[in-house]
Protein backbone atom coordinates (compact mmCIF):
# COMPACT_ATOMS: atom_id res chain seq x y z
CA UNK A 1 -28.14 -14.25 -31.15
CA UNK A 2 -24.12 -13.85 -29.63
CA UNK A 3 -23.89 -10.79 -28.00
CA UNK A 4 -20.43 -9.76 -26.76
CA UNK A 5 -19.16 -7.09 -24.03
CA UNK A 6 -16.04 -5.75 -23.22
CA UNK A 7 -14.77 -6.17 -19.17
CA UNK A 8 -12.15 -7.02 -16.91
CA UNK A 9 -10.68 -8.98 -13.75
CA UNK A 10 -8.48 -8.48 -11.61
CA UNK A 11 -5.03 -9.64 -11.46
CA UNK A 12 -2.62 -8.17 -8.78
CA UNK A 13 -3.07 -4.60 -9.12
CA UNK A 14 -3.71 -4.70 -12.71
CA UNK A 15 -7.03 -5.61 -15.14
CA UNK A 16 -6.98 -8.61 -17.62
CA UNK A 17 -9.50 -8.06 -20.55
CA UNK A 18 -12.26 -10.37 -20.24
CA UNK A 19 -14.55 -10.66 -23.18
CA UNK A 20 -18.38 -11.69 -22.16
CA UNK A 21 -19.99 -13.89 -24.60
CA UNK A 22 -23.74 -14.22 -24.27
CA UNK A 23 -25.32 -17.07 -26.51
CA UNK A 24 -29.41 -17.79 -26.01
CA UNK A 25 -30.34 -20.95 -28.05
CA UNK A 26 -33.68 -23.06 -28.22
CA UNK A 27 -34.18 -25.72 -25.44
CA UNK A 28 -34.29 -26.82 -22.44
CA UNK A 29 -34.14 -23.69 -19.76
CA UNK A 30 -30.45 -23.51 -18.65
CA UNK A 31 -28.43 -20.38 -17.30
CA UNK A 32 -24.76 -21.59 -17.34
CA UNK A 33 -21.75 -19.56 -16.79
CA UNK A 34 -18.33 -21.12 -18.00
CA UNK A 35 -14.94 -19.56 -18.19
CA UNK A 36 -13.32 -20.30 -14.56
CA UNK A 37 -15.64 -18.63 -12.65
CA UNK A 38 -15.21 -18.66 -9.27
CA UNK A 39 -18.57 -18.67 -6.55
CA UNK A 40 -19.08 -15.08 -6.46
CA UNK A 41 -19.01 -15.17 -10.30
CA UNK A 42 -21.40 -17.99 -10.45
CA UNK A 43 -23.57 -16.62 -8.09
CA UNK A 44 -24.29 -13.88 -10.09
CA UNK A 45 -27.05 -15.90 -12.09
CA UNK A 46 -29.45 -15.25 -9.87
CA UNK A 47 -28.74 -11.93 -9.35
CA UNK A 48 -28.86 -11.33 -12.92
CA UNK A 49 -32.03 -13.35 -12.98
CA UNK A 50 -33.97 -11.10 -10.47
CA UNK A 51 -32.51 -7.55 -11.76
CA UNK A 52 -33.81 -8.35 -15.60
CA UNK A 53 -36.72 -9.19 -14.01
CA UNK A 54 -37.55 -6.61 -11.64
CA UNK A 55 -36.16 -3.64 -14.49
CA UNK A 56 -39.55 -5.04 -16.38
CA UNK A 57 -38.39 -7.55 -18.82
CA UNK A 58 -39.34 -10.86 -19.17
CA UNK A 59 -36.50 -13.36 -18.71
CA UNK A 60 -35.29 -16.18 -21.34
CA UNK A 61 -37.23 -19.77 -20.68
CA UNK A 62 -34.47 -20.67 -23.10
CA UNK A 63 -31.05 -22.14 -22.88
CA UNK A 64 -28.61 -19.52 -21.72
CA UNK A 65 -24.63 -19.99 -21.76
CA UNK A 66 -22.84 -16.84 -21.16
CA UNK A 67 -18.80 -17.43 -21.44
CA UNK A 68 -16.11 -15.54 -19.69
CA UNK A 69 -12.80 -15.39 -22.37
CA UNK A 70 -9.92 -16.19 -22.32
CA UNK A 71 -11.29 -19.46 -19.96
CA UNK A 72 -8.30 -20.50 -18.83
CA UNK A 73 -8.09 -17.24 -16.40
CA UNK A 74 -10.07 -17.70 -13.18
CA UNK A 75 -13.08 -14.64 -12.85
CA UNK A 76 -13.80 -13.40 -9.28
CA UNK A 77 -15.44 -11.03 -7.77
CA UNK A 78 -19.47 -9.48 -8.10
CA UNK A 79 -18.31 -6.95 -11.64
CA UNK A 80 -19.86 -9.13 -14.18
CA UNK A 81 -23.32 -8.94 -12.98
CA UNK A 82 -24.00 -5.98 -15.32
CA UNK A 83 -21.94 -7.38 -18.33
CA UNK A 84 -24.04 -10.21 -18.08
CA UNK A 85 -27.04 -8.58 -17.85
CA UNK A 86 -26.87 -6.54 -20.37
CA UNK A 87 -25.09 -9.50 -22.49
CA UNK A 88 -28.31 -11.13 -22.12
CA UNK A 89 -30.64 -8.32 -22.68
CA UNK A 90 -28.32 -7.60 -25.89
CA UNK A 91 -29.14 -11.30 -27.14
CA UNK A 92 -32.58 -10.77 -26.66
CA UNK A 93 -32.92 -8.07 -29.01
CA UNK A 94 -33.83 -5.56 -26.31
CA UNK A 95 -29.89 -3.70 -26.81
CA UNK A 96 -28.61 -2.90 -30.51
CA UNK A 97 -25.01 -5.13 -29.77
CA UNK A 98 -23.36 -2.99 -32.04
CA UNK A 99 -23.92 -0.18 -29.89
CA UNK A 100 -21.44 -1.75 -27.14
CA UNK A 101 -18.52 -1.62 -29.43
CA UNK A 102 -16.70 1.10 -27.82
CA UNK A 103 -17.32 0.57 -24.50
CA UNK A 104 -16.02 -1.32 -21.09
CA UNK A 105 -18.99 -2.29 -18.53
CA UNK A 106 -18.41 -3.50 -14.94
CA UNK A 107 -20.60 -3.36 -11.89
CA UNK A 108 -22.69 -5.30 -9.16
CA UNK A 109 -26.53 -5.74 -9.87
CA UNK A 110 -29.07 -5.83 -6.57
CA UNK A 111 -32.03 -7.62 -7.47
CA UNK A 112 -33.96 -4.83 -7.68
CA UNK A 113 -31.65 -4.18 -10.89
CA UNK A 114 -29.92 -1.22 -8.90
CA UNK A 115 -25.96 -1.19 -9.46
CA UNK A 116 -23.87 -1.12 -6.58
CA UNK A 117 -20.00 -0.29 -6.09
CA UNK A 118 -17.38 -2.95 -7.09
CA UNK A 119 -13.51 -3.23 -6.10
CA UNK A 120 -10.89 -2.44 -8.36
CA UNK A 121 -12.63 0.43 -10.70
CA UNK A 122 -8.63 2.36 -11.48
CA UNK A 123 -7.68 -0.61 -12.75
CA UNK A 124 -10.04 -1.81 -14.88
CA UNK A 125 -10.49 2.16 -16.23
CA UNK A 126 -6.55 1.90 -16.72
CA UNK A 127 -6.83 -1.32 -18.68
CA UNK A 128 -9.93 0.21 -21.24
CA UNK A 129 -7.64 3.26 -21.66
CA UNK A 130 -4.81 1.06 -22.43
CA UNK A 131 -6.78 -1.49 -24.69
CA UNK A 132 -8.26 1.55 -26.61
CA UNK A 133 -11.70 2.05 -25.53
CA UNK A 134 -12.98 4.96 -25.96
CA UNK A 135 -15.97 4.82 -22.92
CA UNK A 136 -16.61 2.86 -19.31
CA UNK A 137 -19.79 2.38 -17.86
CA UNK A 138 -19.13 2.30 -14.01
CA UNK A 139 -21.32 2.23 -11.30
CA UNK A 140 -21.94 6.00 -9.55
CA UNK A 141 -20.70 5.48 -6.09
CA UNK A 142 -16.80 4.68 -8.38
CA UNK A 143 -17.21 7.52 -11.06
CA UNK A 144 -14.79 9.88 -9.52
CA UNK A 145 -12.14 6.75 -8.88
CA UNK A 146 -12.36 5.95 -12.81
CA UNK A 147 -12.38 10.10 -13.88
CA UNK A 148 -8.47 10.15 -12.22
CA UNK A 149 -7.80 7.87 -15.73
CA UNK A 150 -7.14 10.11 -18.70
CA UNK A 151 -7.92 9.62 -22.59
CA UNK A 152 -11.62 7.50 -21.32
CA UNK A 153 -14.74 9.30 -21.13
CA UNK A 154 -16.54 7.59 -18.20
CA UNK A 155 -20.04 6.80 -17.65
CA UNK A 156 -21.96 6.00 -14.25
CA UNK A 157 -25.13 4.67 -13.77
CA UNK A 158 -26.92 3.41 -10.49
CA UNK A 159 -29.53 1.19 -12.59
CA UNK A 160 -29.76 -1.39 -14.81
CA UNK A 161 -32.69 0.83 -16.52
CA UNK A 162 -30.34 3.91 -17.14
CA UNK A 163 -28.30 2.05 -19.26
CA UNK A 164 -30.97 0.05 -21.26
CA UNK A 165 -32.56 3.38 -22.21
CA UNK A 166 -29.27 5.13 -22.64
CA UNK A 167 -27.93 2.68 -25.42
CA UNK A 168 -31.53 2.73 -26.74
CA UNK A 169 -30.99 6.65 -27.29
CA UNK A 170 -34.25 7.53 -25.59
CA UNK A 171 -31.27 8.73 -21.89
CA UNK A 172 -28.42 10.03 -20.58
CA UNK A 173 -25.92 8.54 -18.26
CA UNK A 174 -24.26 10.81 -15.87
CA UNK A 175 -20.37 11.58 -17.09
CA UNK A 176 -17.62 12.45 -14.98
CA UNK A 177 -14.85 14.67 -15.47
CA UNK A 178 -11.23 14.51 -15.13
CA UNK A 179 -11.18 18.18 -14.11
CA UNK A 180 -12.26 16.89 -10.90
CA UNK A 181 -9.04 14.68 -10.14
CA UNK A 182 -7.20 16.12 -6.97
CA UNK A 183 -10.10 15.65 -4.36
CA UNK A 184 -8.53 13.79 -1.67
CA UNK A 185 -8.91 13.01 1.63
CA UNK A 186 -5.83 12.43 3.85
CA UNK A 187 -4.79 8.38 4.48
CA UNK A 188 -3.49 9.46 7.87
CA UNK A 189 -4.94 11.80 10.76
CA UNK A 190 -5.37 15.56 10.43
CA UNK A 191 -3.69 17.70 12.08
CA UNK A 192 -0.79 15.66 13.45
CA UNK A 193 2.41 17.67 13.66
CA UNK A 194 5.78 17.33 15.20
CA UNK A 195 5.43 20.16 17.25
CA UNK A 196 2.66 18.26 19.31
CA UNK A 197 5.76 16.41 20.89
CA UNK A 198 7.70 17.98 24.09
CA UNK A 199 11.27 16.39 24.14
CA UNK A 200 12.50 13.57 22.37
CA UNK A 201 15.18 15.88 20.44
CA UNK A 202 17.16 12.35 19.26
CA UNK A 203 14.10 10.44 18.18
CA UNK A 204 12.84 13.60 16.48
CA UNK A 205 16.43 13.56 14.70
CA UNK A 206 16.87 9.86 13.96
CA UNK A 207 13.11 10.29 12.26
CA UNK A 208 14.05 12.90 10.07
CA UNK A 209 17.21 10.73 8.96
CA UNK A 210 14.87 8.09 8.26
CA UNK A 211 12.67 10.39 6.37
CA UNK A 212 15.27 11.59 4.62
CA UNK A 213 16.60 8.24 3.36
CA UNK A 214 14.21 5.66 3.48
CA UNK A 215 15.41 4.10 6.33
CA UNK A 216 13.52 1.32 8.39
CA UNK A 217 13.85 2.28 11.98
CA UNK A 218 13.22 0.64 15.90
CA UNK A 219 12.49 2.58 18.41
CA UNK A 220 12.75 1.34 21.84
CA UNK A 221 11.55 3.16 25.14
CA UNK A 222 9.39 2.33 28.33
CA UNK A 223 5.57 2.86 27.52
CA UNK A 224 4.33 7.00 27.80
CA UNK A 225 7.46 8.06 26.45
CA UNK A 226 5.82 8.83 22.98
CA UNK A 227 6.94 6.39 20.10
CA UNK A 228 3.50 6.18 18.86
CA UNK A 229 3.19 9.97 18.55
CA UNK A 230 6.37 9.94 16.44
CA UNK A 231 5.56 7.58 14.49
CA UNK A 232 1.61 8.47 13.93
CA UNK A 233 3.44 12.04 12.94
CA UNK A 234 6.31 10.76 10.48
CA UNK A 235 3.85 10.97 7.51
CA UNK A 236 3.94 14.85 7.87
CA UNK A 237 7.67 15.18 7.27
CA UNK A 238 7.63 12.91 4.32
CA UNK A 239 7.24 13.83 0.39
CA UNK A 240 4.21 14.14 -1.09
CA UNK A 241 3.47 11.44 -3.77
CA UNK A 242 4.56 11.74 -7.56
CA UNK A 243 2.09 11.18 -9.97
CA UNK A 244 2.98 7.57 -10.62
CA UNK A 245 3.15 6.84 -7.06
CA UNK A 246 0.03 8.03 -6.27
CA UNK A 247 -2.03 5.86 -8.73
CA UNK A 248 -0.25 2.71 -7.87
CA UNK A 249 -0.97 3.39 -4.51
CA UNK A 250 -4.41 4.31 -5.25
CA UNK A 251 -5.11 1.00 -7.28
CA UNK A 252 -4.27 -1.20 -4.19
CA UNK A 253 -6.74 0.57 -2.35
CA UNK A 254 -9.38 0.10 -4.93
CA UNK A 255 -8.34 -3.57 -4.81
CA UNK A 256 -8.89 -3.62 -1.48
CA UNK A 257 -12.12 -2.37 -1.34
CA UNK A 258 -11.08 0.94 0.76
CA UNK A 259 -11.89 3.77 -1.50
CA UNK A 260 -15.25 5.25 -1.95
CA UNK A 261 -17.21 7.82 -3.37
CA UNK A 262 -15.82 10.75 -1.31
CA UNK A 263 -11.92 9.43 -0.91
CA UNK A 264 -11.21 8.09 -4.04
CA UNK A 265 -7.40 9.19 -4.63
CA UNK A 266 -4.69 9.14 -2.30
CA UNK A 267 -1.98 12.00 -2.77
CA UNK A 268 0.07 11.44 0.33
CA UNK A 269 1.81 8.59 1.82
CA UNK A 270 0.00 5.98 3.35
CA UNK A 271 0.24 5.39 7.09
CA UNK A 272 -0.73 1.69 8.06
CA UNK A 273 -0.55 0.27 11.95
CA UNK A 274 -1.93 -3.32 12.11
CA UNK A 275 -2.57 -5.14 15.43
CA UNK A 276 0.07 -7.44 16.56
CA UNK A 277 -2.06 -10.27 16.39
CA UNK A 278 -2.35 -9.72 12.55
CA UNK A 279 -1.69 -13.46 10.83
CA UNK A 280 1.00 -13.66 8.12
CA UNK A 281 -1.55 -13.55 5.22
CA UNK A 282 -3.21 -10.19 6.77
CA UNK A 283 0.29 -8.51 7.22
CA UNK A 284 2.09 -10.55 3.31
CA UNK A 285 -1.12 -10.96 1.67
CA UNK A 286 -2.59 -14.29 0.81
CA UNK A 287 -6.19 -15.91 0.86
CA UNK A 288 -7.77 -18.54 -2.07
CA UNK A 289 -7.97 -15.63 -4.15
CA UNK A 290 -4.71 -13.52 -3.27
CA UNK A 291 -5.60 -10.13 -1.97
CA UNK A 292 -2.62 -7.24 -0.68
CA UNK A 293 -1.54 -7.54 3.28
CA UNK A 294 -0.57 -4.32 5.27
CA UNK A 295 2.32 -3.99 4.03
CA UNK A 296 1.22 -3.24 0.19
CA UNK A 297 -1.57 -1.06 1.54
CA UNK A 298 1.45 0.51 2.81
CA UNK A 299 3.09 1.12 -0.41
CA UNK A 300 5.15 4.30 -1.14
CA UNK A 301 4.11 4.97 3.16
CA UNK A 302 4.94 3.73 6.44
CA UNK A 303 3.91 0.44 8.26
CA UNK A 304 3.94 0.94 11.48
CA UNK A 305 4.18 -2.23 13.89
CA UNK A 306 3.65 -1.54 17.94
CA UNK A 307 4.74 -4.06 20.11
CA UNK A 308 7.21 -5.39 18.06
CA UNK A 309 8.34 -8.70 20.28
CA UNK A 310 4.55 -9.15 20.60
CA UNK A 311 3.76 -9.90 16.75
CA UNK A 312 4.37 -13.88 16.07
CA UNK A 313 7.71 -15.28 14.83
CA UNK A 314 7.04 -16.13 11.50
CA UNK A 315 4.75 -13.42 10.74
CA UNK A 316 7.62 -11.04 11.51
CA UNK A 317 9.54 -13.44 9.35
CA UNK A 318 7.93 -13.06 6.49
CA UNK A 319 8.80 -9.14 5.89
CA UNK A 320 12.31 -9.90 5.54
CA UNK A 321 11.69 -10.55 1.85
CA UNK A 322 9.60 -7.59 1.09
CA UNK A 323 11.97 -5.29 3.10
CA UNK A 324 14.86 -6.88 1.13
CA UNK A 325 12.75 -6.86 -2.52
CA UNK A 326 10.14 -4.09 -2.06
CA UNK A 327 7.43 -6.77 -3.57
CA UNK A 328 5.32 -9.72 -2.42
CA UNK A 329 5.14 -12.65 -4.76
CA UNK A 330 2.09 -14.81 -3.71
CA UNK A 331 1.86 -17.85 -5.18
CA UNK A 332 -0.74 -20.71 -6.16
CA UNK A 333 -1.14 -23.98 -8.12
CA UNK A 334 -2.48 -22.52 -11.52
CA UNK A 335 -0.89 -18.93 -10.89
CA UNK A 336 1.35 -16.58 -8.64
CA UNK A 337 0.66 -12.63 -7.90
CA UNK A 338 3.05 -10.03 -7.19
CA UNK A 339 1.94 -7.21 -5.18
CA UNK A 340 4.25 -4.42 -4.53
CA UNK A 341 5.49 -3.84 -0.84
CA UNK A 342 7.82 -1.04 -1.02
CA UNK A 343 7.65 1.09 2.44
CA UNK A 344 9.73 2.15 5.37
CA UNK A 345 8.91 0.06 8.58
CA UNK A 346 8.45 1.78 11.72
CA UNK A 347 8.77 -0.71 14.92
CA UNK A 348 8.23 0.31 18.53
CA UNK A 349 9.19 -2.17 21.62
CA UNK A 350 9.70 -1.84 25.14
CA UNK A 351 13.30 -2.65 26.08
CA UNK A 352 12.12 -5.81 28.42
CA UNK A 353 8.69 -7.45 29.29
CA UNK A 354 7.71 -5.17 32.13
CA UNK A 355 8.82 -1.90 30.33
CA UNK A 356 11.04 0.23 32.55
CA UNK A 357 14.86 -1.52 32.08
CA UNK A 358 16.90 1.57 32.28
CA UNK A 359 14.20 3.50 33.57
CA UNK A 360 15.86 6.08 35.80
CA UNK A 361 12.66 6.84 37.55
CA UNK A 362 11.00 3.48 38.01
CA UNK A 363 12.92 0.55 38.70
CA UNK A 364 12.49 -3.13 36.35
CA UNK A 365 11.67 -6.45 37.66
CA UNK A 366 12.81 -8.48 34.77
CA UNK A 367 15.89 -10.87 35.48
CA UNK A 368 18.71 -10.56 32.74
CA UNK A 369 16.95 -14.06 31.14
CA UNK A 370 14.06 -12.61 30.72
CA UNK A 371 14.91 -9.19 28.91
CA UNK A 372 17.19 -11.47 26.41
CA UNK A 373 14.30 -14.19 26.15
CA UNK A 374 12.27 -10.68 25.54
CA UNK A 375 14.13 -9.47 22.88
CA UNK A 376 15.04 -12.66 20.98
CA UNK A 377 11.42 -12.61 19.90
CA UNK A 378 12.81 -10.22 17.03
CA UNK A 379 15.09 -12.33 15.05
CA UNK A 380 18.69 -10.94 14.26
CA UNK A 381 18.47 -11.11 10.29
CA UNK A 382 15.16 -8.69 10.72
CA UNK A 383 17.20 -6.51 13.05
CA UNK A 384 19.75 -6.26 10.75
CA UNK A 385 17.41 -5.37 8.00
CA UNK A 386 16.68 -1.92 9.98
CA UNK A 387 18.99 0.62 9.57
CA UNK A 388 18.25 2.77 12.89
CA UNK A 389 18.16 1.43 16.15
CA UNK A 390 16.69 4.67 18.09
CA UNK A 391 16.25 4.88 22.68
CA UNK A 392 13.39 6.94 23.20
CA UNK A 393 13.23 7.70 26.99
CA UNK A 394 10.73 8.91 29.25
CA UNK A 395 9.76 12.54 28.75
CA UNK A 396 10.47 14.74 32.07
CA UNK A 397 7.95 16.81 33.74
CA UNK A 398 10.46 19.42 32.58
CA UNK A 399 9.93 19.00 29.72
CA UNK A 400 6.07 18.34 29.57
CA UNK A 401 5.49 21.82 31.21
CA UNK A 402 7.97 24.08 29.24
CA UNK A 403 7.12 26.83 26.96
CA UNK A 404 9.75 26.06 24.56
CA UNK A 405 8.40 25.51 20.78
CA UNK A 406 8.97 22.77 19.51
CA UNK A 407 10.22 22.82 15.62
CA UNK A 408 7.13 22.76 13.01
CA UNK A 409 6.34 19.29 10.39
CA UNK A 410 6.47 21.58 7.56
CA UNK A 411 10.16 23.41 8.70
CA UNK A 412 11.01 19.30 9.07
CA UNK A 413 9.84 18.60 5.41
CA UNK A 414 11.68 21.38 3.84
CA UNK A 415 15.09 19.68 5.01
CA UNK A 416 13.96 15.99 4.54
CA UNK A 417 12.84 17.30 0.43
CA UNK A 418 16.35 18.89 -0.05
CA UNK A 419 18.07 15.96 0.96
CA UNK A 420 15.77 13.89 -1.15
CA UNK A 421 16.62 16.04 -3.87
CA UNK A 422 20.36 15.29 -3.35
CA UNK A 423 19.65 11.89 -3.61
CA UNK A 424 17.62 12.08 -6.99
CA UNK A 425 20.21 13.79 -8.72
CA UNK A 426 22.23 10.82 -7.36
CA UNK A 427 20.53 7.66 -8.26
CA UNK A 428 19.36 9.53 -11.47
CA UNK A 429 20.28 6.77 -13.94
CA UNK A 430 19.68 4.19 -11.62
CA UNK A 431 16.56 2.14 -10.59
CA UNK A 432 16.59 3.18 -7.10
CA UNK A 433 15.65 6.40 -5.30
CA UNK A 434 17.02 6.91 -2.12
CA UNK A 435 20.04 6.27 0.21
CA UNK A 436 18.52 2.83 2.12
CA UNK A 437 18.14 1.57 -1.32
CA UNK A 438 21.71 1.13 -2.25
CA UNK A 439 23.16 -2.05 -3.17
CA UNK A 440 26.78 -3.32 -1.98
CA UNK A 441 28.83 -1.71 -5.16
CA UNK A 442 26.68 1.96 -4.81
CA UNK A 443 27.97 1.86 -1.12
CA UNK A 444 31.47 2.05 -2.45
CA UNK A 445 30.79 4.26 -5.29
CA UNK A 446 28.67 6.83 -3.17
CA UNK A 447 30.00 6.59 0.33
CA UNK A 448 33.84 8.24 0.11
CA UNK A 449 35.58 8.25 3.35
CA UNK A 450 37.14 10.55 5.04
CA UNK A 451 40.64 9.17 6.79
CA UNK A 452 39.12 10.08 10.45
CA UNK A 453 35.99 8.59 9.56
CA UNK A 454 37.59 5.36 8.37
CA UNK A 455 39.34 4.94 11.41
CA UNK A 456 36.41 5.25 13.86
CA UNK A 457 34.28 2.85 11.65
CA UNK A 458 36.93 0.47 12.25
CA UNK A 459 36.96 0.90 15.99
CA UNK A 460 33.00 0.72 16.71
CA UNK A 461 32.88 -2.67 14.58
CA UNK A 462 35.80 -3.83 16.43
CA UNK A 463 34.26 -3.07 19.84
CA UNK A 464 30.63 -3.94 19.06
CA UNK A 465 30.96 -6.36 17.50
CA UNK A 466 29.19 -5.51 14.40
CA UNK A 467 27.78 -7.46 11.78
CA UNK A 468 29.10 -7.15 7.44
CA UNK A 469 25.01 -5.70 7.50
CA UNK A 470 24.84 -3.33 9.97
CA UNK A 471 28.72 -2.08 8.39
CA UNK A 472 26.89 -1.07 5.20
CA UNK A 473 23.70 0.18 7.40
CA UNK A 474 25.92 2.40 9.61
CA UNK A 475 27.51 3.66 5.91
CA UNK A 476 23.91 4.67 4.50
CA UNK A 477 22.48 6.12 7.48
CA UNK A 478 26.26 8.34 7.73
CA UNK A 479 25.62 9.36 3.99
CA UNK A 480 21.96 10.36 4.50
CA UNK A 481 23.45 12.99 7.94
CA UNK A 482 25.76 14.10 5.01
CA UNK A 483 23.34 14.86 2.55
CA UNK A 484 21.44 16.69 5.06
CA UNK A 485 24.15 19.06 5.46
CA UNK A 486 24.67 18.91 1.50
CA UNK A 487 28.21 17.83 2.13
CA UNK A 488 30.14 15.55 -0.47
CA UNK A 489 32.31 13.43 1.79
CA UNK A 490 31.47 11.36 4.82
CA UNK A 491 33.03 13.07 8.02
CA UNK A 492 33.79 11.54 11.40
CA UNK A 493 31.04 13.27 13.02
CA UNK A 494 28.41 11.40 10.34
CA UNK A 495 29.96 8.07 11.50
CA UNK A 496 29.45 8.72 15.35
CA UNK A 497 25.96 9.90 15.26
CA UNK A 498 24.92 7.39 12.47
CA UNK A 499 26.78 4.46 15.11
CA UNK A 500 24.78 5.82 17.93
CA UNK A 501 21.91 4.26 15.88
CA UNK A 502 22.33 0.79 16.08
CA UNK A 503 21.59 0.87 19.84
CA UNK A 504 20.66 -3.41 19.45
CA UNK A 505 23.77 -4.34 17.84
CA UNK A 506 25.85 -2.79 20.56
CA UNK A 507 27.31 -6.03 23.10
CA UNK A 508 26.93 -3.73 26.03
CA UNK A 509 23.15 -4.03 25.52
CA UNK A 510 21.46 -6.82 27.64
């Protein structure tokens, strides 16, 4: 008898339908699995093997092919171990197949037939809602991820028994409910407010400018003077997630295997800070079977990147393309994947090896070959893919002991949403969302002049020596100040500050 059961793989950050055909013949005892598996697929035989087993059933001395369609679209990972299995039981008579009509299965067997968690739940869910089916079987410990899907009633189980007796009529399965969507448990640390910081009035500033337009930004100081405190704390003056955002973000987590039972959807933006000895596959994405890199894990967030000079060449390299694209393309022989990669990037450096050049209080022992040696490590086509350039000196005792209050995240956020807002009504019928987005031609459309301001754009490219780039850079960062003070036109004052931004572009920097 040809039983057949409804499941998916993953490709990217979206399912592909994979049918599981389960054919048990007369002759000689065979278990094969064809289809393009790939190892973990093919190892699920004996997993299969031990669960029917162990769940009290006698398994087939006969010649077993089960057959993974479409075959010419490679299977990985451990979620067709219950498909299988209950492929096989379904062929055996034990399972009415007609019974599995409506309904998606997916989920890792142990041998003792228990079902554990898989990767990649949302997606799959998304994919059964989208193909039409009416019910998923999941396992428990991913209910609540595949319950944020609407229109699918959802099913978990935690053994291979539970659903044997369920489609047999003689159980229940536990359901989960969509009225339960919203439980969430923040991506980035608690807590963590910009009024934790004493000083740093400029870097506070120059963050909320990025915030405010989606602006990549450097920030260079001596170490102690608090970049990774701004930076760990730029997640609490950006916008909350939409909707759309929040699933695609959520599905690259659940690819990744870095959801689970009690965080299952992510509502806020993501807040990623890889080591700098991260490879280029870690921080792109890559492997034999692609998988998303930091920076789509960072998708709709911030990457953050300490040590800047300190990460290798290429693999800093390698994000000029998603900074430029806001996607990863990741390709193979037989296939290519395209993970999305759109996120601000948030660098922090020390302004030469040792640490303290221009250090008023501490004096630097780096020779002028050195600090350029330094900060050559950094190539200039990345530097001229961030728009802001920020110093962040060393805070003064002052300062550290003062009982002046600093300003609040959320009195931050209230600003950084209104000038969002501006810039919505903007881009409205474009494809693009925010100021840092803008192409050439939007520059000149959406960046009007003022006379005054004209003329002292002029003069700092003139006497810095600045690049066609960091011209249009200087122009978005100038129209996000304006939109901050809702104002229509681009004044001189926009210019300077937005100039005092591109502190590496500057030729009387070493």
């Amino acid at each position: 008898m040809i039983s057949k059961i409804s499941t998916a793989t993953l490709y990217g950050i979206n399912g592909k339908t994979v049918e599981v055909e389960v054919d048990i013949s007369y002759g000689l005892p065979a278990f094969n699995i064809v289809g393009l598996p790939e190892t973990s697929v093919k190892e699920s035989k004996e997993r299969v093997r031990a669960a029917i087993k162990n769940a009290g059933f006698e398994f087939p001395s006969d010649r077993i092919t089960v057959n993974l369609a479409p075959a010419d679209v490679r299977k990985e990972g451990s979620s067709f171990d219950l498909p299988i299995a209950i492929g096989i039981l379904a062929s055996m008579g034990v399972i009415r197949p007609e019974k599995m009509t409506d309904y998606f299965i997916a989920g890792e067997l142990s041998l003792d037939g228990g079902i554990k968690a898989i990767r990649g739940v949302l997606p799959i869910t998304i994919l059964a809602s989208q193909e039409g089916m009416k019910n998923i079987i999941v396992p428990c410990e991913n209910g609540n991820e595949a319950a944020i899907v609407k229109d699918i009633k959802v099913y978990g189980a935690s053994h291979l028994l539970e659903i044997i007796h369920f489609f047999k009529g003689d159980g229940e399965l536990k359901v989960y409910s969509g009225d339960d969507r919203g439980t969430y448990e923040s991506s980035h640390e608690e807590g963590l407010d910009f009024s934790d910081i004493k000083g740093q009035a400029q870097a506070k500033r120059a963050l909320e400018i990025a915030a405010s337009g989606g602006h990549n930004v450097l920030m260079i100081g001596p170490p102690g003077s608090g970049k990774t405190m701004l930076a760990r704390r730029l997640p609490s003056i950006l916008p909350p997630l939409t909707y759309e955002e929040a699933i695609e973000t959520t599905k690259i987590h659940s690819i990744a295997g870095l959801l689970n039972a009690d965080r299952y959807l992510i509502l806020e933006k993501p807040f990623r800070a890889p080591h700098h000895t991260i490879s280029d596959a870690g921080l792109i994405g890559g492997g034999h079977v692609p998988k998303p890199g930091e920076v789509s894990l960072a998708n709709n967030g911030v990457l953050f990147l300490d040590e800047f000079p300190e990460f290798k060449r290429n693999v800093l390299d390698s994000l000029r393309q998603p900074l430029e694209d806001g996607f990863v393309t990741i390709s193979r022989v037989t296939h290519s994947i395209t993970f999305p990669a759109r996120f601000m990037l948030v660098a922090a450096m020390n302004p030469c090896p040792c640490g303290y050049f221009g250090d008023t209080r501490r004096a630097c022992s780096c020779s002028a070959t050195q600090i350029r040696k330094y900060r050559s490590r950094v190539s200039g086509p990345l530097l001229d893919r961030i728009d802001i350039h920020i110093e962040v000196p060393p805070v003064t005792i002052r300062e550290l002991s003062g009982e002046r209050e600093e300003e609040f995240s959320s009195k931050i956020r209230d600003r950084v949403l209104r000038a969002r807002r501006i810039q919505e009504e903007r881009f409205k019928d474009k494809k693009i969302f925010y100021n840092s987005q803008m192409n050439t031609k939007m520059i000149k459309k959406f960046c009007p002049l003022k006379e005054g301001s004209n003329i002292l754009l002029e003069k700092a490219i003139e006497k810095f020596g600045l690049s066609p780039r960091a011209y249009h850079r200087i122009l978005k960062v100038a129209r996000t100040i304006a939109d901050l003070e809702a104002k229509e036109f681009i004044e001189e004052h926009h210019i300077a500050e937005a100039i005092q931004y591109r502190a590496l572009d500057k030729k009387t920097v070493v």
